[in-house]
Protein backbone atom coordinates (compact mmCIF):
# COMPACT_ATOMS: atom_id res chain seq x y z
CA UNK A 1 -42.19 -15.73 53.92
CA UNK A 2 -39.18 -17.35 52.36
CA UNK A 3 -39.90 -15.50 49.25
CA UNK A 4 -39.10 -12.30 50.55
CA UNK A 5 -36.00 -13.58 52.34
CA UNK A 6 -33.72 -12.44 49.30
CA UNK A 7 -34.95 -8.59 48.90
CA UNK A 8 -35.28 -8.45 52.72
CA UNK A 9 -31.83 -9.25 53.44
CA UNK A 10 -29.88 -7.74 50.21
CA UNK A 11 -31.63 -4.41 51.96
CA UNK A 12 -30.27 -5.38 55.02
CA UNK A 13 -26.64 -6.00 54.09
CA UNK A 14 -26.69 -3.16 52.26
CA UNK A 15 -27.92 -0.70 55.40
CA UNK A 16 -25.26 -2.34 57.74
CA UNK A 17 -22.07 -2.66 55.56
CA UNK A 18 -22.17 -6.46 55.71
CA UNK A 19 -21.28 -9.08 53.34
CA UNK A 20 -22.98 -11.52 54.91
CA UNK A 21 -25.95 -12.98 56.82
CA UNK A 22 -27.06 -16.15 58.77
CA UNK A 23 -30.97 -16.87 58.95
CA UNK A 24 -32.21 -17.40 62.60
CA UNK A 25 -35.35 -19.66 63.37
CA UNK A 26 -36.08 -20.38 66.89
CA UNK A 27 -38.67 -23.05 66.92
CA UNK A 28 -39.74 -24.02 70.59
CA UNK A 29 -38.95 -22.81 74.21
CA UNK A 30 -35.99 -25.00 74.32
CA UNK A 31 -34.60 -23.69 71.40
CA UNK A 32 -34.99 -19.87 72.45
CA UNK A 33 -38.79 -18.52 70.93
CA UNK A 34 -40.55 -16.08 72.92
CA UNK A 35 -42.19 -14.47 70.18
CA UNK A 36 -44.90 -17.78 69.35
CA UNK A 37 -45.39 -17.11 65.63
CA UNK A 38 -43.97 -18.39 62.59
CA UNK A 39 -40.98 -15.61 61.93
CA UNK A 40 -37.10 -15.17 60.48
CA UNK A 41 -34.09 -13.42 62.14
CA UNK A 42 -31.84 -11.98 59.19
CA UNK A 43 -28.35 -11.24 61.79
CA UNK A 44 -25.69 -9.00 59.49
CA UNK A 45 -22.21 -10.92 59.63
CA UNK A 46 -18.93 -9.70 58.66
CA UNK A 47 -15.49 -11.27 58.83
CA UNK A 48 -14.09 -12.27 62.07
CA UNK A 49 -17.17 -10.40 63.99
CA UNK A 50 -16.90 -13.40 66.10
CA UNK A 51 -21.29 -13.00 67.20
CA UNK A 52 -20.91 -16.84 68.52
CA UNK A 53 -18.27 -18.11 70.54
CA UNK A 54 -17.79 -21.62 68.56
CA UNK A 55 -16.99 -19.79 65.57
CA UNK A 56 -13.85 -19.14 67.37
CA UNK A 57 -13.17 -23.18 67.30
CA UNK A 58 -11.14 -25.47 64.58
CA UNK A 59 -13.90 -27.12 62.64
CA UNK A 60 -14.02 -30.60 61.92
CA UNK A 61 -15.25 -32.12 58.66
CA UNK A 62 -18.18 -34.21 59.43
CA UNK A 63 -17.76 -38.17 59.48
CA UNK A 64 -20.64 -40.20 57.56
CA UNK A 65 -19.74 -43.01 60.29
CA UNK A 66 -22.98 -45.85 61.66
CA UNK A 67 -24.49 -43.04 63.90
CA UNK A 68 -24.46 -40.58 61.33
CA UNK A 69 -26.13 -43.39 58.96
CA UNK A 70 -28.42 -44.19 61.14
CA UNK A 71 -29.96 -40.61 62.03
CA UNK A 72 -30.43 -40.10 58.05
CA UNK A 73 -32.64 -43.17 57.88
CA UNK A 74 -34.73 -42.45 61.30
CA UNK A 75 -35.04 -38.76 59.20
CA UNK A 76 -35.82 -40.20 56.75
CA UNK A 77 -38.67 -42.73 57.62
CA UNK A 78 -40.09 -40.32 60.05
CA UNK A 79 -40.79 -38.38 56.62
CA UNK A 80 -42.19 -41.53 54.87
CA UNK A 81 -44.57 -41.73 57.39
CA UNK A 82 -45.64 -37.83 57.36
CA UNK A 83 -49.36 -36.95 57.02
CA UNK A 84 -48.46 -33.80 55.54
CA UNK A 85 -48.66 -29.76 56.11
CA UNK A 86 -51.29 -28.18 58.44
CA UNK A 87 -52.14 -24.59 57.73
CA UNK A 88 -52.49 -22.83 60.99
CA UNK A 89 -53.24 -19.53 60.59
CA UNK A 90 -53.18 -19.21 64.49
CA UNK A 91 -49.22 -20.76 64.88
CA UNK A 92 -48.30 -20.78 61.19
CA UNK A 93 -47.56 -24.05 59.16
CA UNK A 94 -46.77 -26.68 61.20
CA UNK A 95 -45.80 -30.20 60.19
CA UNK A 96 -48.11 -32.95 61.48
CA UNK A 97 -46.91 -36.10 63.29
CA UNK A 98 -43.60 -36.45 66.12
């Protein structure tokens, strides 16, 4: 699916005028998905079209501080301890394990 990202949205820009695009993935209820299947959003952005409020807002460089430090390495041992890809051709790929 990635693959095709590329051609998909170069065809995109192109029909819309934009310059630009974000890639959307909404993966779980909480996180917006009503369609339950493994799929991309490709959203056309130009300048200044201000689609999300907090684009609107100073941004702040991000501070590699003890919290951030510790999230990497909880990421990062929760991947040591991955069992790997499941193919479901019912719900997509999935990765195994919480």
């Amino acid at each position: 699916m990635c693959s095709k990202v590329p051609y998909i949205s170069k065809a995109v820009m192109k029909a819309t005028g934009s310059d630009s695009f974000n890639l959307l993935v909404n993966n779980g209820v909480d996180a917006g998905q009503v369609i339950f299947h493994t799929h991309i959003h490709i959203i056309p952005r130009r300048a200044r079209d201000c689609l999300w409020a907090s684009e609107s807002l100073k941004r702040h460089p991000l501070k590699l501080d003890q919290e951030a430090l510790h999230l990497v390495n909880n990421i990062r041992q929760q991947l040591s301890f991955d069992d790997g890809f499941e193919d479901n051709k019912d719900h997509g790929t999935t990765l195994i394990g919480s």
